[in-house]
PDB file of N, CA and C in Angstrom:
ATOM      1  N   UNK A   1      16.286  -5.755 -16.990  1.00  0.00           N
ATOM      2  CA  UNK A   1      16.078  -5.707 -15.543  1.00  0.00           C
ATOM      3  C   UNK A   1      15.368  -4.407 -15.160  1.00  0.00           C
ATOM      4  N   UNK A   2      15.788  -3.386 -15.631  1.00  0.00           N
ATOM      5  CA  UNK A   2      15.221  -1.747 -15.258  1.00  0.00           C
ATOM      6  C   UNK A   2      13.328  -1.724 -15.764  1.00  0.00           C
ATOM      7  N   UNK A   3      13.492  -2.215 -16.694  1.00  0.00           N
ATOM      8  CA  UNK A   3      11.963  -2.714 -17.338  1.00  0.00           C
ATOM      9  C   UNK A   3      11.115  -3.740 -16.330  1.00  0.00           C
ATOM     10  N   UNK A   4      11.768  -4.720 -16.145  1.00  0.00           N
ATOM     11  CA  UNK A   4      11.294  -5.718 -15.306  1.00  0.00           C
ATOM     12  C   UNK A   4      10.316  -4.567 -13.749  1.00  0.00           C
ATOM     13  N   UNK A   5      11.523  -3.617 -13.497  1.00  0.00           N
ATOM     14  CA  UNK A   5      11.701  -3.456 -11.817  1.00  0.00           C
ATOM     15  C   UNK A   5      10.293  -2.303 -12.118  1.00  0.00           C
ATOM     16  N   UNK A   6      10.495  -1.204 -13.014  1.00  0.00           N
ATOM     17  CA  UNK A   6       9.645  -0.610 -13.806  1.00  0.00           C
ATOM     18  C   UNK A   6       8.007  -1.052 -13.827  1.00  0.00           C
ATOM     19  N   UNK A   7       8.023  -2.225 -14.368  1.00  0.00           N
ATOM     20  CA  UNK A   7       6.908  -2.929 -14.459  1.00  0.00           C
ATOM     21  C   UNK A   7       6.067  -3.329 -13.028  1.00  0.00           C
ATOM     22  N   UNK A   8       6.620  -4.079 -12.371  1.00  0.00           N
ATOM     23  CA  UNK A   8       6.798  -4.112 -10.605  1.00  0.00           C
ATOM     24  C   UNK A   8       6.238  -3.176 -10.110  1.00  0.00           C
ATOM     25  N   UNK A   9       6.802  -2.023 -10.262  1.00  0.00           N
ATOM     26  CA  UNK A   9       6.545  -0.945  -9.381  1.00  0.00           C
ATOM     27  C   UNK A   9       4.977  -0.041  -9.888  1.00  0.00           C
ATOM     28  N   UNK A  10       4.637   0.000 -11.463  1.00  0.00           N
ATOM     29  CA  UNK A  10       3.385   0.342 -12.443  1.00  0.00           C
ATOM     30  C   UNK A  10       2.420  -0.360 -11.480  1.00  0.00           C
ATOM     31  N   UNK A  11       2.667  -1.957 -11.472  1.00  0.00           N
ATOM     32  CA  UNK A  11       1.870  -2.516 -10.961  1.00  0.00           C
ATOM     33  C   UNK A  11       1.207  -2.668  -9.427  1.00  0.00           C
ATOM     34  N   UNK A  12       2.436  -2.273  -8.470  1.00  0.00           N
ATOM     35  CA  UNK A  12       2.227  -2.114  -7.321  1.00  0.00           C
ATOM     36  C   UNK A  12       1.017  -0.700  -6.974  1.00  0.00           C
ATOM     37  N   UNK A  13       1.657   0.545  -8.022  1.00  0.00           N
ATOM     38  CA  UNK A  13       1.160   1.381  -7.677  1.00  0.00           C
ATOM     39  C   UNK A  13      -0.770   1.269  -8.412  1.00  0.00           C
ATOM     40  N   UNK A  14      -0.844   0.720  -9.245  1.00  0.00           N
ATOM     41  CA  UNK A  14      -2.420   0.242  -9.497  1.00  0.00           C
ATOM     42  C   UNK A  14      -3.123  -0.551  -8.622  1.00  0.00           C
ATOM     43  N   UNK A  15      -2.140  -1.301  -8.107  1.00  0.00           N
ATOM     44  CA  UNK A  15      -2.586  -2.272  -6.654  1.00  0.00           C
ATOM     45  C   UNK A  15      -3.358  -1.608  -5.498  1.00  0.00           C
ATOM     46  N   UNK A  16      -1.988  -0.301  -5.600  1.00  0.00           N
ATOM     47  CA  UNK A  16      -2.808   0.369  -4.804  1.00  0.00           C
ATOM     48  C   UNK A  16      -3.749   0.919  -4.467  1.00  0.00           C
ATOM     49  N   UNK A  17      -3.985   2.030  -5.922  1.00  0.00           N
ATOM     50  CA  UNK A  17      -4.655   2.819  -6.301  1.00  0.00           C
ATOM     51  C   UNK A  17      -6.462   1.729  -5.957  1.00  0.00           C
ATOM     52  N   UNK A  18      -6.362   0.810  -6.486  1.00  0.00           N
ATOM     53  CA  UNK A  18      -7.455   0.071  -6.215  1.00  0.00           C
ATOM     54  C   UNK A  18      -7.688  -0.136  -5.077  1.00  0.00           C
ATOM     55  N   UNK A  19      -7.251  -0.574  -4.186  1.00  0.00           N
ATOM     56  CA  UNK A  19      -7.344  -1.168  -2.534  1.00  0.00           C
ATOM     57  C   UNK A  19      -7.977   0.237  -2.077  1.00  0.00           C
ATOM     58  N   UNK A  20      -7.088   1.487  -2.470  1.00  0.00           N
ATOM     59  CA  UNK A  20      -7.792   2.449  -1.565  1.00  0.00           C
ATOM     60  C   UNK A  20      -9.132   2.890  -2.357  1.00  0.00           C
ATOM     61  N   UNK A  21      -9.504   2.488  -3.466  1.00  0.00           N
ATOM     62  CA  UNK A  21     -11.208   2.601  -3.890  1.00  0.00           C
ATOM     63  C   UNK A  21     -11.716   2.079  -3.495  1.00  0.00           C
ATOM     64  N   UNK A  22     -11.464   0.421  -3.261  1.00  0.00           N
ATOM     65  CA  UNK A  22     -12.110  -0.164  -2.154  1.00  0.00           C
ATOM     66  C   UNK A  22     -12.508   0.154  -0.940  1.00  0.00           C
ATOM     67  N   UNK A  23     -11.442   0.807  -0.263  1.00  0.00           N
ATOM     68  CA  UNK A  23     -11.404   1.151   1.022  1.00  0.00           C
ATOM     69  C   UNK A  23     -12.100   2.305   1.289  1.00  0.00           C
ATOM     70  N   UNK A  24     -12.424   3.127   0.443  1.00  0.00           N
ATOM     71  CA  UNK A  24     -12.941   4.449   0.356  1.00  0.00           C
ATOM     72  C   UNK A  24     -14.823   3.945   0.321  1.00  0.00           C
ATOM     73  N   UNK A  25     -14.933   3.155  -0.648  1.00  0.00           N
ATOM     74  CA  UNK A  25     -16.320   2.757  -0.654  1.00  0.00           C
ATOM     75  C   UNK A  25     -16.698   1.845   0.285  1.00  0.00           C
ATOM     76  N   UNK A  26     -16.176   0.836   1.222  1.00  0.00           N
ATOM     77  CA  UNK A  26     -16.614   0.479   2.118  1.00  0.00           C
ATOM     78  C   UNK A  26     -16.723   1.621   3.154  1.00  0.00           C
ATOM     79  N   UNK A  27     -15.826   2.648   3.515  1.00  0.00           N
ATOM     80  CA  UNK A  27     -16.187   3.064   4.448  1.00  0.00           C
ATOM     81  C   UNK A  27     -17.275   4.511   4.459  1.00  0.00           C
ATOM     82  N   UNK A  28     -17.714   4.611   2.987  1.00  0.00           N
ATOM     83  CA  UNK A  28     -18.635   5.270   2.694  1.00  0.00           C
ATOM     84  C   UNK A  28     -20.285   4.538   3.021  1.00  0.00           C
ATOM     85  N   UNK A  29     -20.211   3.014   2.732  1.00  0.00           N
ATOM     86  CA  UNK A  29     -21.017   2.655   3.342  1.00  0.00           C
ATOM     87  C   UNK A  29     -21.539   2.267   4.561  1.00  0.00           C
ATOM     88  N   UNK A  30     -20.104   2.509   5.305  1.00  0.00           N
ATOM     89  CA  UNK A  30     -20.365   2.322   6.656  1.00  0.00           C
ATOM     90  C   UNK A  30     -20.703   3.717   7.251  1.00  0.00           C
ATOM     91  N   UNK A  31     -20.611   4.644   6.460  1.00  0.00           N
ATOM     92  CA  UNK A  31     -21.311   6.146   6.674  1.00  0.00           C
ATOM     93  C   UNK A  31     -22.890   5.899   6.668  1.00  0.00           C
ATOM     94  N   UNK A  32     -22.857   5.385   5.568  1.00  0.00           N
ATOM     95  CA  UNK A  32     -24.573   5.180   5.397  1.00  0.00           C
ATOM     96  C   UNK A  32     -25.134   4.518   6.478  1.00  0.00           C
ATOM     97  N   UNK A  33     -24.680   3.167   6.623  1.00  0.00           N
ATOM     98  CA  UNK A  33     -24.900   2.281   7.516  1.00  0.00           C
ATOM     99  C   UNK A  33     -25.670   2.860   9.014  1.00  0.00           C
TER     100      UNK A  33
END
C-alpha cells in the first residue's frame, strides 16, 4: 500500500511538473504573439 500511495504521488508530481512546461511555453508565446 505505502508503495502503491508512493507511486501516486511520483506520478502526480511529473503530472505536474509537465502541465506547468506547458503552461510556461504557451504563455511565452503569447509574449511573442
Amino acid at each position: 500500500m505505502m508503495t502503491f500511495t508512493f507511486s501516486t504521488r511520483a506520478i502526480e508530481a511529473t503530472y505536474e511538473k509537465e502541465v506547468l512546461k506547458l503552461l510556461e511555453e504557451i504563455a511565452l508565446k503569447d509574449d511573442v504573439l
